[in-house]
Every structure is written in C-alpha cells, then in structure tokens.
C-alpha atoms as a PDB file:
ATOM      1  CA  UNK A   1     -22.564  -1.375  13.199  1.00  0.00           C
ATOM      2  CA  UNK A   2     -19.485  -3.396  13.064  1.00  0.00           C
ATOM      3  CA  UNK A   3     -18.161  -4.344  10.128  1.00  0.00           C
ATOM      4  CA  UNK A   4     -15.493  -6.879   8.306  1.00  0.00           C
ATOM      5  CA  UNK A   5     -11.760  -5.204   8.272  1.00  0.00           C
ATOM      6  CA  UNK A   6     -11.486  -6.504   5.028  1.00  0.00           C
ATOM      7  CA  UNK A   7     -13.881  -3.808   3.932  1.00  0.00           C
ATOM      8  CA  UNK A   8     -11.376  -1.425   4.629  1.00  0.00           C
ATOM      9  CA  UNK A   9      -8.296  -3.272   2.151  1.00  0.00           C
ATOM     10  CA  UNK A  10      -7.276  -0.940  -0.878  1.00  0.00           C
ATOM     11  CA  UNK A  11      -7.969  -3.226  -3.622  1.00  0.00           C
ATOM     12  CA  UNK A  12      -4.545  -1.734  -5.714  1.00  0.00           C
ATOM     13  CA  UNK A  13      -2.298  -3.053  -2.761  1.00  0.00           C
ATOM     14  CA  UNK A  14      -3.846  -6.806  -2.695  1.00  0.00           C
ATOM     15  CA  UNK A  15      -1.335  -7.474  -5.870  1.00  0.00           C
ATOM     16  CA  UNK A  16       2.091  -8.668  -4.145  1.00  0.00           C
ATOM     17  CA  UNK A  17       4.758  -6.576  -6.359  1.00  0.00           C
ATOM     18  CA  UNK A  18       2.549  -3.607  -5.382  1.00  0.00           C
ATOM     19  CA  UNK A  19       2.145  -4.690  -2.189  1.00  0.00           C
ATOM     20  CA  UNK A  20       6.463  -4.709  -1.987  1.00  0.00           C
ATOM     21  CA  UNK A  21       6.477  -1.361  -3.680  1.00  0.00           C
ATOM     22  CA  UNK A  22       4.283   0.458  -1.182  1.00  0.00           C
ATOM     23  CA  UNK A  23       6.249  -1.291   1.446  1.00  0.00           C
ATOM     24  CA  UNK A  24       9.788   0.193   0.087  1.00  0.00           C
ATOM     25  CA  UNK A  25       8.732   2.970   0.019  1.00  0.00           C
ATOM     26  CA  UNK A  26       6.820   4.003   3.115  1.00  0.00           C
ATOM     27  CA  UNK A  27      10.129   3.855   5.147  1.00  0.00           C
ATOM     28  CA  UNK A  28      11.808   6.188   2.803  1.00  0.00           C
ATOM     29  CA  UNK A  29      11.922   9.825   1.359  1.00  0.00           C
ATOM     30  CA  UNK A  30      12.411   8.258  -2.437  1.00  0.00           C
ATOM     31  CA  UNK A  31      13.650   5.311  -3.947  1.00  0.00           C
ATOM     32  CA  UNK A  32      15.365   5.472  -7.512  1.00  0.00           C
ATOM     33  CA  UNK A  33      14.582   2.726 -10.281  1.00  0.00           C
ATOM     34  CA  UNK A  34      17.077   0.131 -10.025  1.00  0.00           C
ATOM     35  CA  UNK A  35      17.693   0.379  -6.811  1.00  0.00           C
ATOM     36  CA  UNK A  36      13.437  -0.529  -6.175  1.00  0.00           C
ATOM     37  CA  UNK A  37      13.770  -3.538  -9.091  1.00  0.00           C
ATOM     38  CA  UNK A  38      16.777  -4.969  -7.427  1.00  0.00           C
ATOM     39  CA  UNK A  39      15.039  -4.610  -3.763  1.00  0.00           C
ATOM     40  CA  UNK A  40      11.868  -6.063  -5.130  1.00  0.00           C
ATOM     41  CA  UNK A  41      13.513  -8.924  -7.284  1.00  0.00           C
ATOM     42  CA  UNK A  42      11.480  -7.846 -10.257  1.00  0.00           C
ATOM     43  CA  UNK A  43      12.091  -6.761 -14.331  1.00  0.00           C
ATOM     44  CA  UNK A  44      12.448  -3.711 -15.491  1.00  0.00           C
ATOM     45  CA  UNK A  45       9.014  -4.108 -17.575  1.00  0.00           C
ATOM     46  CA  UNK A  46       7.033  -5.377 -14.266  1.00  0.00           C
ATOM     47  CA  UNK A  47       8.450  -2.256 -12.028  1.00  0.00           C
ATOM     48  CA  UNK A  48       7.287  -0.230 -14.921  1.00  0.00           C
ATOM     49  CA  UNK A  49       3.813  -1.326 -15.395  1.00  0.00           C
ATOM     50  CA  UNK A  50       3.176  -1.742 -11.755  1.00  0.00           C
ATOM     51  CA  UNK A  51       4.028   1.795 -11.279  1.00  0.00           C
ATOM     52  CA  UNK A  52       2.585   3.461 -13.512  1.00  0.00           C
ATOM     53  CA  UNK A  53      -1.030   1.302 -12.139  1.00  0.00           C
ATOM     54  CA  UNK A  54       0.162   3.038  -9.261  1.00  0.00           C
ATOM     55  CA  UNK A  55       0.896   6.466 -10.475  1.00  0.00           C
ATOM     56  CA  UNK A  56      -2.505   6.844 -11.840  1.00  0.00           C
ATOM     57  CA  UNK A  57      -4.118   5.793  -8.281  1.00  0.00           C
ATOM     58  CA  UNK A  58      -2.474   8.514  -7.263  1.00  0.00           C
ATOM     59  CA  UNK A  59      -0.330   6.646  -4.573  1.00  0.00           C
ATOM     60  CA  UNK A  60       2.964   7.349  -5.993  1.00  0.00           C
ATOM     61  CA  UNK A  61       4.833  10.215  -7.145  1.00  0.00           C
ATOM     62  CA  UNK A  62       7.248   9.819 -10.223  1.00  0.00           C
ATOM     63  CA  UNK A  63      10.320  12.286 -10.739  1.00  0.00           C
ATOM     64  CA  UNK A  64      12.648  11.982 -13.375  1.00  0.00           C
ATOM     65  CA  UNK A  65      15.908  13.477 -13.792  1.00  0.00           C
ATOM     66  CA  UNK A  66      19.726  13.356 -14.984  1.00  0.00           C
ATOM     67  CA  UNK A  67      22.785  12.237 -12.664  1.00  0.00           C
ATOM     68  CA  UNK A  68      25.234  13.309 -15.164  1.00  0.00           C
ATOM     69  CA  UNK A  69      24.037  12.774 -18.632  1.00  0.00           C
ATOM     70  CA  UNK A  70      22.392   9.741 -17.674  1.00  0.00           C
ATOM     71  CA  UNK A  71      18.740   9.706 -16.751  1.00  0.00           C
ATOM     72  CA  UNK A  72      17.103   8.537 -13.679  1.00  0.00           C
ATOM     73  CA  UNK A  73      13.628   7.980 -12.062  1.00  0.00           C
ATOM     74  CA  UNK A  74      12.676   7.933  -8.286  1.00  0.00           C
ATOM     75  CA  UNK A  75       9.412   6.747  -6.620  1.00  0.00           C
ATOM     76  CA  UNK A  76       7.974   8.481  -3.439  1.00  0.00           C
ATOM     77  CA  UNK A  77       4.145   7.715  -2.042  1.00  0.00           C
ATOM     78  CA  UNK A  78       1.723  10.615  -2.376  1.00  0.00           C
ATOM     79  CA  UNK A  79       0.301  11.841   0.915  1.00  0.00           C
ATOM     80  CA  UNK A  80      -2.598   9.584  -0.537  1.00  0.00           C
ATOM     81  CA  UNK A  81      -0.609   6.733  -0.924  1.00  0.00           C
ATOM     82  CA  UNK A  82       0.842   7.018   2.550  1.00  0.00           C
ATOM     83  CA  UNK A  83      -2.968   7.248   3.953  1.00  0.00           C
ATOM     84  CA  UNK A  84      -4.015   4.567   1.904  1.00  0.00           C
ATOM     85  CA  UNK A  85      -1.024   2.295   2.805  1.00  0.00           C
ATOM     86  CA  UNK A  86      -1.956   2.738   6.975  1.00  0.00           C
ATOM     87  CA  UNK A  87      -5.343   2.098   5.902  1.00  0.00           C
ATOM     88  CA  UNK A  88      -4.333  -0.904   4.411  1.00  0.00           C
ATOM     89  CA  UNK A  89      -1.742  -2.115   7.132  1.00  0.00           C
ATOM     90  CA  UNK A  90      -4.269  -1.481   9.609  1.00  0.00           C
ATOM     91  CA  UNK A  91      -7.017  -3.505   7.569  1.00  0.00           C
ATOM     92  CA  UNK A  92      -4.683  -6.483   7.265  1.00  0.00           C
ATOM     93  CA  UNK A  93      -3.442  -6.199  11.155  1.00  0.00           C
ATOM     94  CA  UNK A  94      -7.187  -6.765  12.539  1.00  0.00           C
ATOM     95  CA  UNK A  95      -7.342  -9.581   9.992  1.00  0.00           C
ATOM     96  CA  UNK A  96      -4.532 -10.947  11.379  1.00  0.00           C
ATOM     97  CA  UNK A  97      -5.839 -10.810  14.487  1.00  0.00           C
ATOM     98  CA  UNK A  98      -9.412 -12.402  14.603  1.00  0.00           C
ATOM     99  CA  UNK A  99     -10.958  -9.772  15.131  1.00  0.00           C
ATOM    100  CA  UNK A 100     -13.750  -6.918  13.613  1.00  0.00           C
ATOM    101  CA  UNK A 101     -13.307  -3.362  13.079  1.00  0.00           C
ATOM    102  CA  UNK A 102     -15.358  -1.018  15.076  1.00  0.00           C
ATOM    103  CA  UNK A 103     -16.437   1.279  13.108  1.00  0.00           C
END
C-alpha cells in the first residue's frame, strides 16, 4: 500500500535550527562550537539546547577537548543521524515533488 512521504519525516528535524544543524553537518567530518553558532546565526544557549535534544536522539556525537588550555567542543552526526537525515531529505524531496512514496 502506498503511503504519505510525510510518514517517513523524523519529527526531531521538523524544528528549523535543527534542521540547519543536521544540514552543517552532513557535508562534514566535524564542526567545532563557534564555528556551527556563527554558520547557523544562532546563541550560544540555543546551539546548546538544540544539541543536546539532539545528542540524546542519538543523531549527534559530542567531543570535547583542549586547543591549548582552552576548551573546545565539536559536533559530528552518528551513523544514526546520517540515516535519519537521508531519510528525512528523501521524505521532504517526494513532498516536494507531488508525489507518494511507494512503499
């Protein structure tokens, strides 16, 4: 039976700053803290609380560590954040275009 592609959206990824962050990183190996804020036009205290939502999904991977003495944090997706982004891209491209999923 066919069904809607919306069925197939991952709920987490419908907010737009986690939307953006997915987005960063899927074309990268990691992305460090400021460098995702200033990319993503966002505080400090949103990039934190949006990923740590995603953390817990699972999607992304958290590392800290020092440059120097001063600390750092980078952000890379999870295999199951990588899966669940596609799954998500894919969703929203037969959306896009009119059409339904065969499942």
């Amino acid at each position: 039976m066919n069904t809607h592609p919306r069925h197939d959206l991952v709920e987490a990824l419908n907010h737009p700053v986690r939307f953006s962050f997915m987005a960063a990183l899927s074309g990268v190996e990691a992305l460090d803290f400021a460098s995702l804020r200033d990319l993503l036009e966002v505080s400090d205290s949103v990039l934190s609380r949006q990923a740590t939502q995603l953390e817990e999904l699972g999607l992304i991977k958290v590392k800290k560590g020092y440059i120097g003495k001063r600390p750092r944090t980078w952000f890379s997706l999870t295999s199951a954040g990588r899966t669940s982004w596609e799954k998500h891209l894919n969703a929203l491209h037969e959306i896009a275009q009119g059409g339904i999923s065969a499942n």
